[in-house]
PDB file of N, CA and C in Angstrom:
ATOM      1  N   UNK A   1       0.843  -1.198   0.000  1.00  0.00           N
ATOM      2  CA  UNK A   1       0.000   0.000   0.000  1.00  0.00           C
ATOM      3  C   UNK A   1       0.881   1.252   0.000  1.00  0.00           C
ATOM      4  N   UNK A   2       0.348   2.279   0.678  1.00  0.00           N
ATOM      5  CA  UNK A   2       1.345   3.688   0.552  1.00  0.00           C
ATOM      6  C   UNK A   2       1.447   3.678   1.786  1.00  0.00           C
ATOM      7  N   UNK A   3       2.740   4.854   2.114  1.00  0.00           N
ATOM      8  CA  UNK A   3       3.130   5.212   3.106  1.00  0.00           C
ATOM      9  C   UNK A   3       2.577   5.971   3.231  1.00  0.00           C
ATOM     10  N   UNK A   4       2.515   6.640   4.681  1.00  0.00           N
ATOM     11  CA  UNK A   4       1.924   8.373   4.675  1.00  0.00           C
ATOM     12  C   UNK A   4       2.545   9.408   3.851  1.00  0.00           C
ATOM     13  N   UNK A   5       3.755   9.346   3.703  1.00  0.00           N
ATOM     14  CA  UNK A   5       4.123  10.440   2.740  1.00  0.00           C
ATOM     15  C   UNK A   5       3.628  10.058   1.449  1.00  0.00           C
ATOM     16  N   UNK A   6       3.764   9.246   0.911  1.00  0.00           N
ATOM     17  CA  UNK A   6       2.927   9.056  -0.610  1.00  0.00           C
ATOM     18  C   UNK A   6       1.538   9.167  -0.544  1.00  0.00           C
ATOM     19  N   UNK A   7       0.695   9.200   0.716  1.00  0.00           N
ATOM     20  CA  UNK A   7      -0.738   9.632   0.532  1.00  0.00           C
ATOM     21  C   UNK A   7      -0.496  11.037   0.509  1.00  0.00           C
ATOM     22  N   UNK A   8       0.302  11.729   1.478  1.00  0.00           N
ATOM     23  CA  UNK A   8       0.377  13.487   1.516  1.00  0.00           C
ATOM     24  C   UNK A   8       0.493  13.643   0.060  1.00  0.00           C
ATOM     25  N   UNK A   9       1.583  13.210  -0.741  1.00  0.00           N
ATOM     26  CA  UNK A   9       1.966  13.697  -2.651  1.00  0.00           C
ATOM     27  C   UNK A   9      -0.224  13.388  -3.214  1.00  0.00           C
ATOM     28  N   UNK A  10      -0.295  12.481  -2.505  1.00  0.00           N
ATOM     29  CA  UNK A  10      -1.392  11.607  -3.419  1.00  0.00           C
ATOM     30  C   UNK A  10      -2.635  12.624  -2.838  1.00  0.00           C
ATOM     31  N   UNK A  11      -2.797  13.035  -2.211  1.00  0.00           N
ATOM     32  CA  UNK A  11      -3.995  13.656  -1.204  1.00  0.00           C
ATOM     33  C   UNK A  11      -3.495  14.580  -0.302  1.00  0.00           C
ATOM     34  N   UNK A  12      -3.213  15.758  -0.422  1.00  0.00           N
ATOM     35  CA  UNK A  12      -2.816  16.689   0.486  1.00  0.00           C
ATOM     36  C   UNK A  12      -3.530  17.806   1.182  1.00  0.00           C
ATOM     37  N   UNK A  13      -3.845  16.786   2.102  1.00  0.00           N
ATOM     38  CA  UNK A  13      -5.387  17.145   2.893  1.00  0.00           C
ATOM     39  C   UNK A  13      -4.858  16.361   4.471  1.00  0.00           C
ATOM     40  N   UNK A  14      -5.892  17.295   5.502  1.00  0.00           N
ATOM     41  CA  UNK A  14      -5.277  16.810   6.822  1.00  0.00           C
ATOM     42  C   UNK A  14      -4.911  15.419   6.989  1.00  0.00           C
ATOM     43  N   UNK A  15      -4.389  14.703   7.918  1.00  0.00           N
ATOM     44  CA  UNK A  15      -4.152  13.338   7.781  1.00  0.00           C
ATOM     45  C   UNK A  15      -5.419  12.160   8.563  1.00  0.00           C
ATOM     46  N   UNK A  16      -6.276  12.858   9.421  1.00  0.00           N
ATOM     47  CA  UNK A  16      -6.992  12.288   9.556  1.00  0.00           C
ATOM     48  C   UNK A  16      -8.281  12.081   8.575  1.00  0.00           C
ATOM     49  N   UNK A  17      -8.669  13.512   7.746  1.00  0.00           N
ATOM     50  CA  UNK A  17      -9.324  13.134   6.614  1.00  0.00           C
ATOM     51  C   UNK A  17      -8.583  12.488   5.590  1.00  0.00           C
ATOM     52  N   UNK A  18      -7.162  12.585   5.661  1.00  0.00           N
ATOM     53  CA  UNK A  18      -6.726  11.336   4.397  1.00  0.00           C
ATOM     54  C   UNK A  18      -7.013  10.409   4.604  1.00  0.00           C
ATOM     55  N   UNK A  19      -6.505   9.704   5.436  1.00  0.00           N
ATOM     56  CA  UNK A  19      -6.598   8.184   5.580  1.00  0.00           C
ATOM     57  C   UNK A  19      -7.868   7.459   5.755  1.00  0.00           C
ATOM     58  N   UNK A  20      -9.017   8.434   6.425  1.00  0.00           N
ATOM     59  CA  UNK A  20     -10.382   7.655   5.782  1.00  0.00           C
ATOM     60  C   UNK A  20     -10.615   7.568   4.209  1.00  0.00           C
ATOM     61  N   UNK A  21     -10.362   8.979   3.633  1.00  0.00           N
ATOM     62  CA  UNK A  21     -11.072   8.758   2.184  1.00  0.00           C
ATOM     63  C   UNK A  21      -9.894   8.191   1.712  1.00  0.00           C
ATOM     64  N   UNK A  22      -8.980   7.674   1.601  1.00  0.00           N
ATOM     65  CA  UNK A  22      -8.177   7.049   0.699  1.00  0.00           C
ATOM     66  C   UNK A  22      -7.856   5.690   1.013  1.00  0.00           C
ATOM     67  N   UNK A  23      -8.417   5.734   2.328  1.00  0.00           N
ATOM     68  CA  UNK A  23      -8.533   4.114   2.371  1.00  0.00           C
ATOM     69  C   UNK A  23      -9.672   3.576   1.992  1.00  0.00           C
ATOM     70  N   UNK A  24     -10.959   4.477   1.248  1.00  0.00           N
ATOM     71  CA  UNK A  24     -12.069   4.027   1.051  1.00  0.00           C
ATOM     72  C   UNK A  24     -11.956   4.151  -0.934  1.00  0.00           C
ATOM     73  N   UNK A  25     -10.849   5.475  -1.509  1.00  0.00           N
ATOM     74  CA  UNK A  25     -10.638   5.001  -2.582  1.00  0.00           C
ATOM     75  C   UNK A  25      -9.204   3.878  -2.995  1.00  0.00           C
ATOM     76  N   UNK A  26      -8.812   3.770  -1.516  1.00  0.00           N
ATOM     77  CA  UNK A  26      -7.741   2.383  -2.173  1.00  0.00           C
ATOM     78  C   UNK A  26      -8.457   1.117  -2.184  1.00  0.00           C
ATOM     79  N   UNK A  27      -9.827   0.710  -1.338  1.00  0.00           N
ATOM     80  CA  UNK A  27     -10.501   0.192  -1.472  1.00  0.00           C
ATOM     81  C   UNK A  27     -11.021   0.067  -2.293  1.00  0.00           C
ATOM     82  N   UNK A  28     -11.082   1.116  -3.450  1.00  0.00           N
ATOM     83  CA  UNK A  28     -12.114   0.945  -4.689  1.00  0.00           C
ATOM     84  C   UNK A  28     -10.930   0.860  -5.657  1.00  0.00           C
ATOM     85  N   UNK A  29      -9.792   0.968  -5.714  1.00  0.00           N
ATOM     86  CA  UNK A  29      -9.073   0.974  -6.509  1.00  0.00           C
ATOM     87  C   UNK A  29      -8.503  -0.574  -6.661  1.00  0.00           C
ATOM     88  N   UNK A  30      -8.133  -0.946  -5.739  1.00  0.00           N
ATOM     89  CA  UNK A  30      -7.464  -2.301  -5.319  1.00  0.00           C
ATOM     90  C   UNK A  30      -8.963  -3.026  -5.562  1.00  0.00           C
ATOM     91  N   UNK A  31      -9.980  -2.663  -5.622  1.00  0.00           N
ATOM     92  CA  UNK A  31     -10.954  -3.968  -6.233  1.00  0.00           C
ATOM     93  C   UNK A  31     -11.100  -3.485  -8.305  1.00  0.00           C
ATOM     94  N   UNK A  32     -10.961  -2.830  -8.460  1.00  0.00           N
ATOM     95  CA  UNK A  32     -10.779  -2.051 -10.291  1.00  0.00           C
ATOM     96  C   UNK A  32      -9.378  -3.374 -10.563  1.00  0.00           C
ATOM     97  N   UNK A  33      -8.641  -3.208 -10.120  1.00  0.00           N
ATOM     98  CA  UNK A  33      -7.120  -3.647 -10.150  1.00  0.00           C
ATOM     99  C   UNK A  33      -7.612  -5.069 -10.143  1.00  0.00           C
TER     100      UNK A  33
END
């Protein structure tokens, strides 16, 4: 998966709103994949 710094490049938005929504679009991504 990503590290936190590659979600900050990927989503640079607070870190507690990152890691919900991007674990809900790595969730959608990793099922596309």
């Amino acid at each position: 998966m990503f590290t936190p710094e590659q979600r900050q490049k990927i989503a640079p938005v607070p870190n507690d709103l990152a890691d919900e929504e991007l674990e809900e679009e790595l969730t959608t991504l990793a099922e596309i994949i």
